[in-house]
PDB file of N, CA and C in Angstrom:
ATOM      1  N   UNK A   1      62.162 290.520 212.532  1.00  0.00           N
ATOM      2  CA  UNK A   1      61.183 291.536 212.229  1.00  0.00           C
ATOM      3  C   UNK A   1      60.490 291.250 210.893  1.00  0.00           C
ATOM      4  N   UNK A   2      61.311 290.587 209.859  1.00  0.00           N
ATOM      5  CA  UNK A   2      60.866 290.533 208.704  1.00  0.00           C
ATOM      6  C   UNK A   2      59.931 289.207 208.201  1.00  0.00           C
ATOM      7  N   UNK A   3      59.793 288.319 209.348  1.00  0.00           N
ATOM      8  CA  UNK A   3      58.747 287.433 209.426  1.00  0.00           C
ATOM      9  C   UNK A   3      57.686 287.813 210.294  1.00  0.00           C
ATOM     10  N   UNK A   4      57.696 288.778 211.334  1.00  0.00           N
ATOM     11  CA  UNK A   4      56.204 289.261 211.992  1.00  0.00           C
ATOM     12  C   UNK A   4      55.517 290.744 210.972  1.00  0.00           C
ATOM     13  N   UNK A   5      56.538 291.219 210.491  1.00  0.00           N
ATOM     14  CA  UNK A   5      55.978 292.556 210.010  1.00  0.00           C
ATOM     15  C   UNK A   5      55.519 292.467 208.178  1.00  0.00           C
ATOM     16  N   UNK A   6      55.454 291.304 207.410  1.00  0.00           N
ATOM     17  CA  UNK A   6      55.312 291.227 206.392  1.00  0.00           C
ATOM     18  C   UNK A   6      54.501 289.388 206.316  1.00  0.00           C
ATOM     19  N   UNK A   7      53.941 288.864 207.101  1.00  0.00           N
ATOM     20  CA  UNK A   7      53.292 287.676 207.052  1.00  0.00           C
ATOM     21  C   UNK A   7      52.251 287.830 205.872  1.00  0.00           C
ATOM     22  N   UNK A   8      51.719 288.930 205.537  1.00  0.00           N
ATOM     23  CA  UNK A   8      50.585 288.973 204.528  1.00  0.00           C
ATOM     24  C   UNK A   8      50.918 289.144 203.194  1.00  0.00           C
ATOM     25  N   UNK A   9      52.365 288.793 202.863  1.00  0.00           N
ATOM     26  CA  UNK A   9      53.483 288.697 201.858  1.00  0.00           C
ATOM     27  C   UNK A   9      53.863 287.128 201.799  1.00  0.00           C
ATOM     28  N   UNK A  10      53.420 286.100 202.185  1.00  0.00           N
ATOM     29  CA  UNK A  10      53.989 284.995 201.992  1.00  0.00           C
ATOM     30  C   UNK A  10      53.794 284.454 201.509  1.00  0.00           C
ATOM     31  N   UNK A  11      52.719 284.601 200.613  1.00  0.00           N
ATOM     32  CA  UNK A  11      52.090 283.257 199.879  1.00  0.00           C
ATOM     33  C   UNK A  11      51.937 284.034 198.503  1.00  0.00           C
ATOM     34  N   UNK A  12      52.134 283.273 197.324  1.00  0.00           N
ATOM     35  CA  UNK A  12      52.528 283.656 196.197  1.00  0.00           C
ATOM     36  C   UNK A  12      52.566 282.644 195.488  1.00  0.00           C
ATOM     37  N   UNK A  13      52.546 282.758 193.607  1.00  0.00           N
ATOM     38  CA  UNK A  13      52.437 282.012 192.780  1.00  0.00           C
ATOM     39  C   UNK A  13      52.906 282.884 191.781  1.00  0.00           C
ATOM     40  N   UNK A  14      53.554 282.164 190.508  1.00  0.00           N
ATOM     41  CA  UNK A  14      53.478 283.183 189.152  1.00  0.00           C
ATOM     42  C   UNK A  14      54.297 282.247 188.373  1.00  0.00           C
ATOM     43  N   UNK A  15      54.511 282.485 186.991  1.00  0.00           N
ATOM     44  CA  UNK A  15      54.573 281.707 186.441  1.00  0.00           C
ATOM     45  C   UNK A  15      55.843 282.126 185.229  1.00  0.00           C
ATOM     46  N   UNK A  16      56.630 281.684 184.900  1.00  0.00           N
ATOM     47  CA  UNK A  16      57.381 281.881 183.111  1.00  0.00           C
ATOM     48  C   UNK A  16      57.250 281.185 182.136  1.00  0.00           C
ATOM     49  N   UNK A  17      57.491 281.245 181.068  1.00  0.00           N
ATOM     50  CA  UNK A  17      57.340 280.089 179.840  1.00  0.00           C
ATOM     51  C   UNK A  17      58.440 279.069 180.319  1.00  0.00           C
ATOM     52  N   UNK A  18      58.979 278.946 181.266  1.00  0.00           N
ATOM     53  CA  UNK A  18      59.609 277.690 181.428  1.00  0.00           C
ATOM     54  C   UNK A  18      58.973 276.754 183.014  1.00  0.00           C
ATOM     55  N   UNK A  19      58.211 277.473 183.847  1.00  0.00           N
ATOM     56  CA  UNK A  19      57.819 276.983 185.115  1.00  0.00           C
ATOM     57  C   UNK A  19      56.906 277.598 185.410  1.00  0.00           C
ATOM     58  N   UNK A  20      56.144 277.408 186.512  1.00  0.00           N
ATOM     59  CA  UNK A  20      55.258 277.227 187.273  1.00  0.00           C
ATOM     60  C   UNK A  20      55.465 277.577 188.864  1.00  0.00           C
ATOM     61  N   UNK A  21      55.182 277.664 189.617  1.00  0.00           N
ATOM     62  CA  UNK A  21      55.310 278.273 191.116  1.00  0.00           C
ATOM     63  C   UNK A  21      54.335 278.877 191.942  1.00  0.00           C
ATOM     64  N   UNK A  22      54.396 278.393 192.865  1.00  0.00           N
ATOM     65  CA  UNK A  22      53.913 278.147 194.255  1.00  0.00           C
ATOM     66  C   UNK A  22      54.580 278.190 195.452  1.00  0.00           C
ATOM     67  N   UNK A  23      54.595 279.215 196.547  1.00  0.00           N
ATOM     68  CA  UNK A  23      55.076 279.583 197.942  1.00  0.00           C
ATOM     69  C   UNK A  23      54.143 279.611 199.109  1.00  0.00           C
ATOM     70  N   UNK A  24      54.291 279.324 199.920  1.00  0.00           N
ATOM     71  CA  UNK A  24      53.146 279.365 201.007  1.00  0.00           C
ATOM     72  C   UNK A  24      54.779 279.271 202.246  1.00  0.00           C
ATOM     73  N   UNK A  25      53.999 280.381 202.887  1.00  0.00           N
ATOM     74  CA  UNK A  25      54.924 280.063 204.214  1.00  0.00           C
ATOM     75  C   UNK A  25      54.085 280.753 205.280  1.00  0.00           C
ATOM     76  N   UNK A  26      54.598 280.289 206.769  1.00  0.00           N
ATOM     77  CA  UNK A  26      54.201 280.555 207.769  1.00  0.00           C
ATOM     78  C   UNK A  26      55.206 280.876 208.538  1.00  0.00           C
ATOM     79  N   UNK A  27      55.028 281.487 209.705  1.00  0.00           N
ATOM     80  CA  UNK A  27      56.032 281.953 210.939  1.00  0.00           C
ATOM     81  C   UNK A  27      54.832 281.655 211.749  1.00  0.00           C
ATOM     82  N   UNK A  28      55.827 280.934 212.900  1.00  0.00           N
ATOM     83  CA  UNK A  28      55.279 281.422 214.266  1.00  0.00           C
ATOM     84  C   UNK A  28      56.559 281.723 215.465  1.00  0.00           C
ATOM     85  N   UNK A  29      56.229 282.270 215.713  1.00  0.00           N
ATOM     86  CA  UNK A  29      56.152 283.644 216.973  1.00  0.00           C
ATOM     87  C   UNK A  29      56.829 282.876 217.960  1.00  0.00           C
ATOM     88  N   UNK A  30      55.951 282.270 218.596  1.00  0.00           N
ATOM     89  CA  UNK A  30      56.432 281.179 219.946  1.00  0.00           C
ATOM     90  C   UNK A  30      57.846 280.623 219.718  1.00  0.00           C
ATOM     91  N   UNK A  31      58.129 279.964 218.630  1.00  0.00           N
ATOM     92  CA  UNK A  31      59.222 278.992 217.929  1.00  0.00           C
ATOM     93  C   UNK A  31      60.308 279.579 217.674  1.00  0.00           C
ATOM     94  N   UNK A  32      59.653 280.982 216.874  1.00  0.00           N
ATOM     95  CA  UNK A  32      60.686 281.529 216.488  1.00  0.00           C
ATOM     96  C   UNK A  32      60.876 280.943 214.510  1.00  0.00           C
ATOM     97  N   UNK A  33      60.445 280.621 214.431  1.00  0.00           N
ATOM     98  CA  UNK A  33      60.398 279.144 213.017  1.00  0.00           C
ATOM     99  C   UNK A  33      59.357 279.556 212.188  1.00  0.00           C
ATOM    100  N   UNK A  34      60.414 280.063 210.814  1.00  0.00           N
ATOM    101  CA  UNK A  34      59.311 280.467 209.779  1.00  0.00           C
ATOM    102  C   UNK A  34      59.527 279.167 208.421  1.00  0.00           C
ATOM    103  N   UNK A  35      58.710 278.346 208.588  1.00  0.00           N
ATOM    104  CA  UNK A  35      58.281 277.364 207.191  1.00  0.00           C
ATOM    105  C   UNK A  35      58.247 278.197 205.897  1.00  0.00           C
ATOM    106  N   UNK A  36      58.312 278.006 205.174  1.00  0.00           N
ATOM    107  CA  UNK A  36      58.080 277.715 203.546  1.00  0.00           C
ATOM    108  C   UNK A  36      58.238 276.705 202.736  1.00  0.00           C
ATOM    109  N   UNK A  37      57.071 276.316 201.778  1.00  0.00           N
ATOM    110  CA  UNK A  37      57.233 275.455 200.642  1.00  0.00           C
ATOM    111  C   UNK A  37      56.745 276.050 199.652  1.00  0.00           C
ATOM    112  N   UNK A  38      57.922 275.599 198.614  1.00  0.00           N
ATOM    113  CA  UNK A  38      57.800 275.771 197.072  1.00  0.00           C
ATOM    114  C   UNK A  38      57.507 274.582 196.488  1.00  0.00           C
ATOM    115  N   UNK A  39      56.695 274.991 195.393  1.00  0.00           N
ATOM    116  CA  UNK A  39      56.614 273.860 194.822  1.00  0.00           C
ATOM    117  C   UNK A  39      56.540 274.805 193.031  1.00  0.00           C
ATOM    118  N   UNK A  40      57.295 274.026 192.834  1.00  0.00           N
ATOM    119  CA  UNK A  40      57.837 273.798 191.142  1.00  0.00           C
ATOM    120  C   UNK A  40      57.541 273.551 190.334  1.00  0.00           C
ATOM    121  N   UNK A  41      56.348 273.601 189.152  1.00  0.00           N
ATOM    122  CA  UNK A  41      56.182 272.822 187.702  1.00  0.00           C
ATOM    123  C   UNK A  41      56.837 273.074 186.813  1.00  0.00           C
ATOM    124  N   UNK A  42      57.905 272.163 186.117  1.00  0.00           N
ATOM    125  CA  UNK A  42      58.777 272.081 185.067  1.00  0.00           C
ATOM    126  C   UNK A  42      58.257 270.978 184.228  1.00  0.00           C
ATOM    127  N   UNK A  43      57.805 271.212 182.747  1.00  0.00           N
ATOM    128  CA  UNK A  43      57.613 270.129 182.146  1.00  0.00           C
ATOM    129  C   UNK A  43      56.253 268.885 182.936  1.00  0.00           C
ATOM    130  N   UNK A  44      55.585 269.667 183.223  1.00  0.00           N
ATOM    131  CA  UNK A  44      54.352 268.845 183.755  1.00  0.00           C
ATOM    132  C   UNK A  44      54.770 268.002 184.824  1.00  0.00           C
ATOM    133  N   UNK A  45      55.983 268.228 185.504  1.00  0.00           N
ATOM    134  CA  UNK A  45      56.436 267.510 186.881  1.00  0.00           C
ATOM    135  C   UNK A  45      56.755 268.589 187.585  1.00  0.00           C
ATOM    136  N   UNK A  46      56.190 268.183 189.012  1.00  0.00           N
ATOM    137  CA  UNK A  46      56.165 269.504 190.299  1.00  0.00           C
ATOM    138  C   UNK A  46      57.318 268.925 190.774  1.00  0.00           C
ATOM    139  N   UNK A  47      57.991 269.607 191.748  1.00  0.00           N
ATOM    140  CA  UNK A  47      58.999 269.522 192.742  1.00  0.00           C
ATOM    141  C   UNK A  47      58.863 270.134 193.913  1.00  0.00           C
ATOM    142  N   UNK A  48      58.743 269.702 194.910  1.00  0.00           N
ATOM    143  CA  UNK A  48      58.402 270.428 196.209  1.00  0.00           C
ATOM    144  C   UNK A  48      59.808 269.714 197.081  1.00  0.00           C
ATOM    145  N   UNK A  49      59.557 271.563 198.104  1.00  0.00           N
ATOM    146  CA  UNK A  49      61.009 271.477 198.654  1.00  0.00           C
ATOM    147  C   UNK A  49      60.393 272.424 199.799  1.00  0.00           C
ATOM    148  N   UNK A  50      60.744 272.072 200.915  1.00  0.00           N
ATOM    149  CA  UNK A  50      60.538 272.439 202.317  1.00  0.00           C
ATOM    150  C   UNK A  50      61.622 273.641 202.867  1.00  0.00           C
ATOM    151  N   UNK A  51      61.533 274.729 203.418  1.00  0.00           N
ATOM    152  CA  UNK A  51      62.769 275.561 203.914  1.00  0.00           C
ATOM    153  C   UNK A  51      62.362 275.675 205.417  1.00  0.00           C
ATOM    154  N   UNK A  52      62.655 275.470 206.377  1.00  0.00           N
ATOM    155  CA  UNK A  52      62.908 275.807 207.545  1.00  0.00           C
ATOM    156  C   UNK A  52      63.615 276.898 208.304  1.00  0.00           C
ATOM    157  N   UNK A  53      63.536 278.595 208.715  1.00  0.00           N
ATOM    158  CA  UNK A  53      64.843 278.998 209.327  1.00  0.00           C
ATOM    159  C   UNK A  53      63.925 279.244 210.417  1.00  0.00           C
ATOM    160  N   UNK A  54      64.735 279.534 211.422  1.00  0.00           N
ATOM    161  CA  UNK A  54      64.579 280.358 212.845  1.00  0.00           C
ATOM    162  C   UNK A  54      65.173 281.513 212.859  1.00  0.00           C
ATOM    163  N   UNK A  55      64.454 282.459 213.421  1.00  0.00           N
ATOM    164  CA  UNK A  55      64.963 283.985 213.359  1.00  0.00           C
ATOM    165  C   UNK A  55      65.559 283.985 214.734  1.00  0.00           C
ATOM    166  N   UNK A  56      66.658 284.911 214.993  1.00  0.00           N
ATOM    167  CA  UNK A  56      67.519 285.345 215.699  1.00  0.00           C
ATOM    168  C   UNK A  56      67.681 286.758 215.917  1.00  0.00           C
ATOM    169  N   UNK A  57      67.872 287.687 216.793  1.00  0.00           N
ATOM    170  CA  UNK A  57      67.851 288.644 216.991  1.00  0.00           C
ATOM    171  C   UNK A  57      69.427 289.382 216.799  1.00  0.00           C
ATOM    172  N   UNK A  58      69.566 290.488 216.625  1.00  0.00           N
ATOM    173  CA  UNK A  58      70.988 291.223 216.799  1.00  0.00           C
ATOM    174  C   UNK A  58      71.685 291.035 217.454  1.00  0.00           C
ATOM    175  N   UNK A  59      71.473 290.816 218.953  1.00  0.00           N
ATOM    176  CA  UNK A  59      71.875 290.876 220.208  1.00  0.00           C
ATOM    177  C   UNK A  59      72.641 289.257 220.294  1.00  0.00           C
ATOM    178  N   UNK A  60      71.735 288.146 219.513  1.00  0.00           N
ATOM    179  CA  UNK A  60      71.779 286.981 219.999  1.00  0.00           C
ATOM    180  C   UNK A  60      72.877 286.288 218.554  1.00  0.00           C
ATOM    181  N   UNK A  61      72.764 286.611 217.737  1.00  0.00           N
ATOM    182  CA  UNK A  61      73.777 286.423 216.779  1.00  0.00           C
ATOM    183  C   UNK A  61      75.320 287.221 217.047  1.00  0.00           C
ATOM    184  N   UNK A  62      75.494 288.223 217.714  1.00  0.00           N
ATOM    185  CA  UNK A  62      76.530 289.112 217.821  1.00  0.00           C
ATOM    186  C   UNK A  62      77.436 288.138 218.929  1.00  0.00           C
ATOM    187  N   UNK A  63      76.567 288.065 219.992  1.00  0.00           N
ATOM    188  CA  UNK A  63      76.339 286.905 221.042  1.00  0.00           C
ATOM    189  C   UNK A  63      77.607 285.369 220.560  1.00  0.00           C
ATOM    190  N   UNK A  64      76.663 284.862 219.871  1.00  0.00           N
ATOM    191  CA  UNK A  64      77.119 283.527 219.298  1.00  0.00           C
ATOM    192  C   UNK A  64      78.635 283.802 218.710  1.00  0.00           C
ATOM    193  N   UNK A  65      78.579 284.798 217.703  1.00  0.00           N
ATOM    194  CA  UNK A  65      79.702 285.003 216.631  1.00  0.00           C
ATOM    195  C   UNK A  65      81.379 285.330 218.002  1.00  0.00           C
ATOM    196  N   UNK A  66      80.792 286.078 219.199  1.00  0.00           N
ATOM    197  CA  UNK A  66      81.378 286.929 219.813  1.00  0.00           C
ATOM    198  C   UNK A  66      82.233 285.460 220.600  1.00  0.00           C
ATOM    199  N   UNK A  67      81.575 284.557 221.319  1.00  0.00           N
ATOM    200  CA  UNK A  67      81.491 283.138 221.961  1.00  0.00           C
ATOM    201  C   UNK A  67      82.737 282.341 221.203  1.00  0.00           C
ATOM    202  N   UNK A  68      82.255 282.481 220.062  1.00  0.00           N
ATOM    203  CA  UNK A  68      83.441 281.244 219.305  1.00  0.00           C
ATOM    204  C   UNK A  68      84.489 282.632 218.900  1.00  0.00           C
ATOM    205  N   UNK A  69      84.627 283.642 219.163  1.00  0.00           N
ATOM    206  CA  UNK A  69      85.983 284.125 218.688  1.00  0.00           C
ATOM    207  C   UNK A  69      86.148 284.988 217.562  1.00  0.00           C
ATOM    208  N   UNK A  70      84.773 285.020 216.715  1.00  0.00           N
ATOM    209  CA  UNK A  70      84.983 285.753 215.440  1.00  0.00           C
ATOM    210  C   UNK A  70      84.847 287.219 215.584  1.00  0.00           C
ATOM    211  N   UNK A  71      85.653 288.229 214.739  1.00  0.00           N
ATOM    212  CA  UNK A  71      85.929 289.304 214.768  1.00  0.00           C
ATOM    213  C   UNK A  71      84.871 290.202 213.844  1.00  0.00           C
ATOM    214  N   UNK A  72      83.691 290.716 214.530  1.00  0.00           N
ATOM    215  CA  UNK A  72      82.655 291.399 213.806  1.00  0.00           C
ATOM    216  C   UNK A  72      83.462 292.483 213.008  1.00  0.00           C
ATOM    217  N   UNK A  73      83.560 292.783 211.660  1.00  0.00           N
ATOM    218  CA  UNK A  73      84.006 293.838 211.053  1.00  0.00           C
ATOM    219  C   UNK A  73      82.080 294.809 211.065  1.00  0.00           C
ATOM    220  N   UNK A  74      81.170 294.286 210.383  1.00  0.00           N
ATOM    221  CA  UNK A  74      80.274 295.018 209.961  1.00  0.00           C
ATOM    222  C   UNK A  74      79.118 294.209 210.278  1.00  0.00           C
ATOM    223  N   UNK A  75      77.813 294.823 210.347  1.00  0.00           N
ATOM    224  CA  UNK A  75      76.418 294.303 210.791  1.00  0.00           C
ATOM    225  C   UNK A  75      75.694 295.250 209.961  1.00  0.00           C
ATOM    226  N   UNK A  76      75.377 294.853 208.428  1.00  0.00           N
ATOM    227  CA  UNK A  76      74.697 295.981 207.317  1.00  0.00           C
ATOM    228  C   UNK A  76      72.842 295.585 207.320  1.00  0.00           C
ATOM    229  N   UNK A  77      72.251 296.659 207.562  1.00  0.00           N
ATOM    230  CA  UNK A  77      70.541 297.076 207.515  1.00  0.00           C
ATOM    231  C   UNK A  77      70.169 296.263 206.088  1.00  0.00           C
ATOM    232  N   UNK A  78      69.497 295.492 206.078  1.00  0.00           N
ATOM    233  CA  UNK A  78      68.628 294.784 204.776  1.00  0.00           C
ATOM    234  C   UNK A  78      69.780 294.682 203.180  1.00  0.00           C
ATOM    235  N   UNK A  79      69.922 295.440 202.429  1.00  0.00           N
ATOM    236  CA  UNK A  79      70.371 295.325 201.657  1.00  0.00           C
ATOM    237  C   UNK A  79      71.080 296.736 201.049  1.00  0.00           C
ATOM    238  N   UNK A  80      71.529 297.473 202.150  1.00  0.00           N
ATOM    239  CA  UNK A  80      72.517 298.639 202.046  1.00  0.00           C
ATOM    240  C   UNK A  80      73.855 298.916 203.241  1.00  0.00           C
ATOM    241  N   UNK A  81      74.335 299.778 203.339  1.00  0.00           N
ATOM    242  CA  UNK A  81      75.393 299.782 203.976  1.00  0.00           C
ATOM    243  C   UNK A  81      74.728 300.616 205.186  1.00  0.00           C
ATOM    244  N   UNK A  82      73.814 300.750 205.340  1.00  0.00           N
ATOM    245  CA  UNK A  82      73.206 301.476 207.251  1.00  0.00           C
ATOM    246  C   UNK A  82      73.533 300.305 207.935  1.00  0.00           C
ATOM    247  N   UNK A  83      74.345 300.925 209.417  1.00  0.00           N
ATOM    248  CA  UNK A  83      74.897 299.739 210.252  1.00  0.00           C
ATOM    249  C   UNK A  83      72.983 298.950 210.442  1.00  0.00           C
ATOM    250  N   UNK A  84      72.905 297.961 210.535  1.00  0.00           N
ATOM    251  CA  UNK A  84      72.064 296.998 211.643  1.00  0.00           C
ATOM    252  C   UNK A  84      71.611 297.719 212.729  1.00  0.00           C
ATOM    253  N   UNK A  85      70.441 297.679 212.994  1.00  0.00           N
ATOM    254  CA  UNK A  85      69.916 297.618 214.904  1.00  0.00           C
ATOM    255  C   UNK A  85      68.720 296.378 214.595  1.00  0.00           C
ATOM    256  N   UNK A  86      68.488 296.860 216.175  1.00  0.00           N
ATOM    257  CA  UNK A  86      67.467 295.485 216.269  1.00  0.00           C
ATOM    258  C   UNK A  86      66.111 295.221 215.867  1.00  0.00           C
ATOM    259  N   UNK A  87      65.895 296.624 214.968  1.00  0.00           N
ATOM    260  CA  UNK A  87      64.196 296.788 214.311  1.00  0.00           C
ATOM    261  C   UNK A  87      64.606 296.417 212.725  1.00  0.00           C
ATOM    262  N   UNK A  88      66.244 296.000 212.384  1.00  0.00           N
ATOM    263  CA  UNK A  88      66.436 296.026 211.051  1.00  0.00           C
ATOM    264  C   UNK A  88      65.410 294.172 210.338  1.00  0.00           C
ATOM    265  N   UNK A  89      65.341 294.574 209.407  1.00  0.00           N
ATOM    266  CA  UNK A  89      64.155 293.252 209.128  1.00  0.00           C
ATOM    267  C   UNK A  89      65.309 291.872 208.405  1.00  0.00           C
ATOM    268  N   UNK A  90      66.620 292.521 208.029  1.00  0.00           N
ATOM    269  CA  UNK A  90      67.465 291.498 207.686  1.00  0.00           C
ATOM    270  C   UNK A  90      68.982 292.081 207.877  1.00  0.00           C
ATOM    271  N   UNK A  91      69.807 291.042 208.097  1.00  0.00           N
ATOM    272  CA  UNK A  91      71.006 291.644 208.459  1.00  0.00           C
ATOM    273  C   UNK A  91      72.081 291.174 207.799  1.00  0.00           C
ATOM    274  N   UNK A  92      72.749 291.337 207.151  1.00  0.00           N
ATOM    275  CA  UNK A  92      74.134 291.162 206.698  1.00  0.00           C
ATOM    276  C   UNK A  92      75.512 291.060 207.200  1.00  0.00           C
ATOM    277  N   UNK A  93      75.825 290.197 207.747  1.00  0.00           N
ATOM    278  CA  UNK A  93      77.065 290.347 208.547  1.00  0.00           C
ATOM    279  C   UNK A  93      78.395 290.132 207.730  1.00  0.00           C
ATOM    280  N   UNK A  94      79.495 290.902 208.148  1.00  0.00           N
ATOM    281  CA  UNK A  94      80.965 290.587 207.910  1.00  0.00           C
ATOM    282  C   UNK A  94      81.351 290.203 208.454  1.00  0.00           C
ATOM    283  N   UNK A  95      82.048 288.750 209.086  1.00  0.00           N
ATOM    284  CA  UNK A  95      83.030 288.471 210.336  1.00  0.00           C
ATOM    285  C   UNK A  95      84.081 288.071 209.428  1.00  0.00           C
ATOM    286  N   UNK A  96      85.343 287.686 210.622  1.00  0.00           N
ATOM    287  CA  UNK A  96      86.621 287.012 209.970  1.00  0.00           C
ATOM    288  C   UNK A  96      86.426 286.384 210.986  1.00  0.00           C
ATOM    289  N   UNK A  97      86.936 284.908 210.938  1.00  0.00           N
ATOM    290  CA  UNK A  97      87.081 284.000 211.577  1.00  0.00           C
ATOM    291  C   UNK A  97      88.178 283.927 212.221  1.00  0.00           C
ATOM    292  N   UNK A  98      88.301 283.236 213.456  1.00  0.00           N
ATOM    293  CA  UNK A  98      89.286 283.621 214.701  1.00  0.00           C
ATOM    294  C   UNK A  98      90.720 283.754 214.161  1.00  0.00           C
ATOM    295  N   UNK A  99      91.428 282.802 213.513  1.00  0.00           N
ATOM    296  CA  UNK A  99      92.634 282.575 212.791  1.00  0.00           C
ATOM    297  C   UNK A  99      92.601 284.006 211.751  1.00  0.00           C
ATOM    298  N   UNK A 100      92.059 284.608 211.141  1.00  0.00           N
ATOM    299  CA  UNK A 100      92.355 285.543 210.673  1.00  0.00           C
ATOM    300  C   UNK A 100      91.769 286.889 211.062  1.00  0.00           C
ATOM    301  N   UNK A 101      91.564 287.149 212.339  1.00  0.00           N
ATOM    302  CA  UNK A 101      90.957 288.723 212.709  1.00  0.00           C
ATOM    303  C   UNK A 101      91.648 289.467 212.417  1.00  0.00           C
ATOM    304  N   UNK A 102      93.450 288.996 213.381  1.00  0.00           N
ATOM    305  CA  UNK A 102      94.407 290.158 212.927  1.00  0.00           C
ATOM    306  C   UNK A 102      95.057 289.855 211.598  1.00  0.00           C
ATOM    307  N   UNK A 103      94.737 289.285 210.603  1.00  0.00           N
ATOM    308  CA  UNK A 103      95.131 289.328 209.096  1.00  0.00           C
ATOM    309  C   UNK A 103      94.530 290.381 208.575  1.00  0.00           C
ATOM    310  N   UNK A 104      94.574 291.609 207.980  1.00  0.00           N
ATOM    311  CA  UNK A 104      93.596 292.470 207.481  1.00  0.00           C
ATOM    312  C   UNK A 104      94.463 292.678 205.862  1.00  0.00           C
ATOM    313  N   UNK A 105      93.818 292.920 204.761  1.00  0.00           N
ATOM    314  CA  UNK A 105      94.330 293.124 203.861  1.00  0.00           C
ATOM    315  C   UNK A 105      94.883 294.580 203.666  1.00  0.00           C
TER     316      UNK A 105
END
């Protein structure tokens, strides 16, 4: 959600007394595959660095985690403790991994 509903947020620049910066990213839709590049001025030398992710849905990560065995404790909404649904724009997960589900502290 948080690469179709905020695309006019991606591109950016700004600067500190120590660097320089530059973001440009894209999503597309079809792929699923949202690009970004940064690029860096430190000391009159740039650095550019490529990020690649693919977005995944609730359903399809719960899916995967569920497949290999891991024990969902929590699925947290963006950056608070509201469980996750599938309009949430980022998700936070808790799992334990198969060897320790029934370990609980």
């Amino acid at each position: 959600m948080n690469s179709l509903e905020h695309e006019a947020d991606f591109d950016d620049a700004g600067e500190t007394d120590a660097f320089r910066y530059v973001r440009r990213s894209h999503y597309d839709p079809e792929r699923r595959l949202h690009t970004t590049v940064f690029e860096l001025e430190v000391d009159g030398k740039v650095y550019r660095e490529r990020h690649l992710e693919r977005a995944y849905t609730l359903d399809e990560i719960q899916a995967l985690l569920q497949a290999e065995g891991f024990h969902i404790e929590a699925a947290y909404d963006n950056f608070s403790l509201r469980p996750a649904t599938a309009r949430s724009e980022r998700i936070h997960w808790v799992v334990r991994r198969p060897d320790q589900a029934e370990a609980r502290p």
